[in-house]
C-alpha atoms as a PDB file:
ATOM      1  CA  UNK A   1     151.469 264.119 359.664  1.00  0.00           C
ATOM      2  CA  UNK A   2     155.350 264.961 358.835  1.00  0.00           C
ATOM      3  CA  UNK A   3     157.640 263.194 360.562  1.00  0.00           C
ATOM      4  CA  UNK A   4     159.989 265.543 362.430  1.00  0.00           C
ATOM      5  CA  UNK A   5     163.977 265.215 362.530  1.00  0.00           C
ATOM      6  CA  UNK A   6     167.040 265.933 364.537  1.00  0.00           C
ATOM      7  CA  UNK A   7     170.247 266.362 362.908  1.00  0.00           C
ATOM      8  CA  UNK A   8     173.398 267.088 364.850  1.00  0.00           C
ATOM      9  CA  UNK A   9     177.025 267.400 364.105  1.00  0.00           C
ATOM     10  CA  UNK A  10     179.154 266.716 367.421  1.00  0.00           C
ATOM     11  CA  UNK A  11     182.661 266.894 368.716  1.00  0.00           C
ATOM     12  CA  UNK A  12     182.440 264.947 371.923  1.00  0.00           C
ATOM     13  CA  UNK A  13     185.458 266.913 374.218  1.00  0.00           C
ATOM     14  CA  UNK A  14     185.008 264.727 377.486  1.00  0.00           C
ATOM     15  CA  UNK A  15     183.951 260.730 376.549  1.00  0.00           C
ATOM     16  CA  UNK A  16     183.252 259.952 380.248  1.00  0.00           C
ATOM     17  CA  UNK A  17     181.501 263.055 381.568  1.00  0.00           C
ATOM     18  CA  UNK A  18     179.826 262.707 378.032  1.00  0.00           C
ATOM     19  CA  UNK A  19     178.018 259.399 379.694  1.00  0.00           C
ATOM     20  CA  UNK A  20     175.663 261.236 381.974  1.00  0.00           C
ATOM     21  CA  UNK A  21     174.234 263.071 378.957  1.00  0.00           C
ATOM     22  CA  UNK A  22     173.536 259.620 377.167  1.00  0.00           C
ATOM     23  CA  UNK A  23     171.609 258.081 379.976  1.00  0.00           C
ATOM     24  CA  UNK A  24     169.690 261.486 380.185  1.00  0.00           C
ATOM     25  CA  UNK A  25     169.105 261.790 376.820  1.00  0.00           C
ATOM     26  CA  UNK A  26     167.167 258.506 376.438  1.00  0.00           C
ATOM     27  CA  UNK A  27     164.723 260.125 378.602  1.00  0.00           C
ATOM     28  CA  UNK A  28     163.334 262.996 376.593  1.00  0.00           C
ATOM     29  CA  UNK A  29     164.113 260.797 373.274  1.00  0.00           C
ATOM     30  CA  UNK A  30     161.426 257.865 374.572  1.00  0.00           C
ATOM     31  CA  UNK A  31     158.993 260.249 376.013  1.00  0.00           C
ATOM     32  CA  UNK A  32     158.699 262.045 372.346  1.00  0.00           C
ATOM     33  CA  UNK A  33     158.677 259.217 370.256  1.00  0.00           C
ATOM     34  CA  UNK A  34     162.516 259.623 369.242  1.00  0.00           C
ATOM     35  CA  UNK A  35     164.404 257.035 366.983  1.00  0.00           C
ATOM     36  CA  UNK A  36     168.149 257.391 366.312  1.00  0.00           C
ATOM     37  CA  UNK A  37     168.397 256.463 362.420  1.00  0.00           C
ATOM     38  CA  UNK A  38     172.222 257.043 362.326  1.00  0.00           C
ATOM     39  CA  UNK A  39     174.318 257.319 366.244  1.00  0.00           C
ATOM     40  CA  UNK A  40     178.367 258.348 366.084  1.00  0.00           C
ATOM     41  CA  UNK A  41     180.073 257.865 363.422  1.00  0.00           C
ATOM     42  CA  UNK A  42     180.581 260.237 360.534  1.00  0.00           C
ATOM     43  CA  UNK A  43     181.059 257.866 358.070  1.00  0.00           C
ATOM     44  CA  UNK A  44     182.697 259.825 354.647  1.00  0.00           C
ATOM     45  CA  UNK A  45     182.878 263.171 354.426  1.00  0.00           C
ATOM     46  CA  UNK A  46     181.924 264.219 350.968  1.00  0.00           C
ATOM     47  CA  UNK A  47     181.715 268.173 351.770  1.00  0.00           C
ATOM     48  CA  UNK A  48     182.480 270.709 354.265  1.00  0.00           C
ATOM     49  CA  UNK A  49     183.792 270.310 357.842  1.00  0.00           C
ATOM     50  CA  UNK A  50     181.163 268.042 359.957  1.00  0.00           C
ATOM     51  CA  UNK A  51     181.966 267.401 363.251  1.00  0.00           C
ATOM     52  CA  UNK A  52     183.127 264.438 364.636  1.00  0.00           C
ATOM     53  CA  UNK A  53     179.849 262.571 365.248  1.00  0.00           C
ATOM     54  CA  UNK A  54     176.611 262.597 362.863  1.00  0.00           C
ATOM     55  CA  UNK A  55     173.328 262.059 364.682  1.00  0.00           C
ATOM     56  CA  UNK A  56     169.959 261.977 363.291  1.00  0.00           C
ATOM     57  CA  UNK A  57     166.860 261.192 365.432  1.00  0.00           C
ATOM     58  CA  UNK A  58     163.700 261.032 363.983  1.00  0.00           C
ATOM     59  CA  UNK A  59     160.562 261.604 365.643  1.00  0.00           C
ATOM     60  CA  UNK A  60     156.913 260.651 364.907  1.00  0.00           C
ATOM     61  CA  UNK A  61     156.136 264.106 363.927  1.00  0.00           C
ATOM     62  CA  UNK A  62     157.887 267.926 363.742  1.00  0.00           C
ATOM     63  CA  UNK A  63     156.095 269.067 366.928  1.00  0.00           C
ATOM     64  CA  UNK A  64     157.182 266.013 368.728  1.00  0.00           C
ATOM     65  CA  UNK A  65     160.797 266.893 367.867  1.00  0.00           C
ATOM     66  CA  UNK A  66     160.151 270.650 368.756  1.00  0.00           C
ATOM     67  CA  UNK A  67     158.170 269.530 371.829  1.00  0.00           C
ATOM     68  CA  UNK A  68     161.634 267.314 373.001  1.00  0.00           C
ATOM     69  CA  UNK A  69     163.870 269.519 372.531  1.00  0.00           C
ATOM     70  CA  UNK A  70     161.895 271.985 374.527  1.00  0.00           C
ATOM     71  CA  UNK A  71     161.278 269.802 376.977  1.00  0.00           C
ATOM     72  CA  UNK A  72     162.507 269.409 380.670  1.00  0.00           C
ATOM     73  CA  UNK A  73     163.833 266.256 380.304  1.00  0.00           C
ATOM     74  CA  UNK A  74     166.506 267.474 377.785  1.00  0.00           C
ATOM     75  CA  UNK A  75     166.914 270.740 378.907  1.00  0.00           C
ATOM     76  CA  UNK A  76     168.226 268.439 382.086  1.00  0.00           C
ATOM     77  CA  UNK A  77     170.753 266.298 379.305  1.00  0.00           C
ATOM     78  CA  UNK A  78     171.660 269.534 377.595  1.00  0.00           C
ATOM     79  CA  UNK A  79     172.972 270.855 381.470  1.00  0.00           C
ATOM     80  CA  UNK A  80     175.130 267.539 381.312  1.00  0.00           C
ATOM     81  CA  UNK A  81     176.455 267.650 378.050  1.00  0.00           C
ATOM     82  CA  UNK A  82     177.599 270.858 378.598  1.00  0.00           C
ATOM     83  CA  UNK A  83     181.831 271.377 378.486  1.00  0.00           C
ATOM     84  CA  UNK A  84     181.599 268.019 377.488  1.00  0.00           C
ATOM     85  CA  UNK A  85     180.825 267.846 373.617  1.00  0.00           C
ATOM     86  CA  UNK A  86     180.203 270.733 370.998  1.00  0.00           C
ATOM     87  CA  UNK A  87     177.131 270.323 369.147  1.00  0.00           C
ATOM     88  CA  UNK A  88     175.417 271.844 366.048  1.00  0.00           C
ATOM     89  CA  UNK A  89     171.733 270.844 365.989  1.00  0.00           C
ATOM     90  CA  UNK A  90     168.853 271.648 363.439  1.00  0.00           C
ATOM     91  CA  UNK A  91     165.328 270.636 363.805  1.00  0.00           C
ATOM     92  CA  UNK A  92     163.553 269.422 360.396  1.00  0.00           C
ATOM     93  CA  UNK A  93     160.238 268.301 359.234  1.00  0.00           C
ATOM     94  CA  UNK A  94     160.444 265.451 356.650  1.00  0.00           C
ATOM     95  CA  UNK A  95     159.690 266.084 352.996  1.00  0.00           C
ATOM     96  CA  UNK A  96     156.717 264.607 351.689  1.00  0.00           C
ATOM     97  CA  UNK A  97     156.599 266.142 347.891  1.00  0.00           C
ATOM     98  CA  UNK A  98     157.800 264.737 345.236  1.00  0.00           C
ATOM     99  CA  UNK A  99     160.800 262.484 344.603  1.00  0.00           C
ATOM    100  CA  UNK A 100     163.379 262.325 341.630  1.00  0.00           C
ATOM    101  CA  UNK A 101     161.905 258.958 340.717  1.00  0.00           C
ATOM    102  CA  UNK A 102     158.139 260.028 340.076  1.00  0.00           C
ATOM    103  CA  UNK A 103     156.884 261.854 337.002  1.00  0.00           C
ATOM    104  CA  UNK A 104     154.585 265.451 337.585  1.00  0.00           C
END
């Protein structure tokens, strides 16, 4: 089964109020199996724009990652976050093909 992934780009506009939405968060993100594999900081920016903040969550598979964002339990953190961060979020399955390191 394909692993499933969140990535979002985030400009966090209220730190405190921004809180509640953590706590929420954790909620959905344990209930679906979610993992953060990078949390905050942007690190270099060797492209484009990105937002402040560079998140990505991985999840056991892409219907668990569909299935959390979905859910109730973050529909309830996305109603916290809101006027407090701007976020651009896409929801991918992992690759499994080949790599640039393996022969056809």
């Amino acid at each position: 089964m394909t692993k499933g992934y969140w990535v979002a780009f985030a400009d966090v506009t209220d730190p405190e109020g921004y809180k509640g939405y953590i706590a929420e968060n954790a909620n959905a993100f344990r209930k679906y199996g979610g993992r953060f594999l990078t949390r905050g900081s942007q690190g270099e920016v060797s492209e484009g724009n990105p937002r402040s903040r560079v998140v990505v969550i991985e999840f056991p598979s892409f219907d668990a990652a569909v299935a959390c964002y979905a859910s109730p339990e973050y529909k309830e953190a996305m109603r916290l976050r809101a006027g407090k961060a701007i976020m651009d979020l896409a929801i991918v399955p992992g690759y499994e093909g080949q790599q640039p390191d393996e022969t056809a």
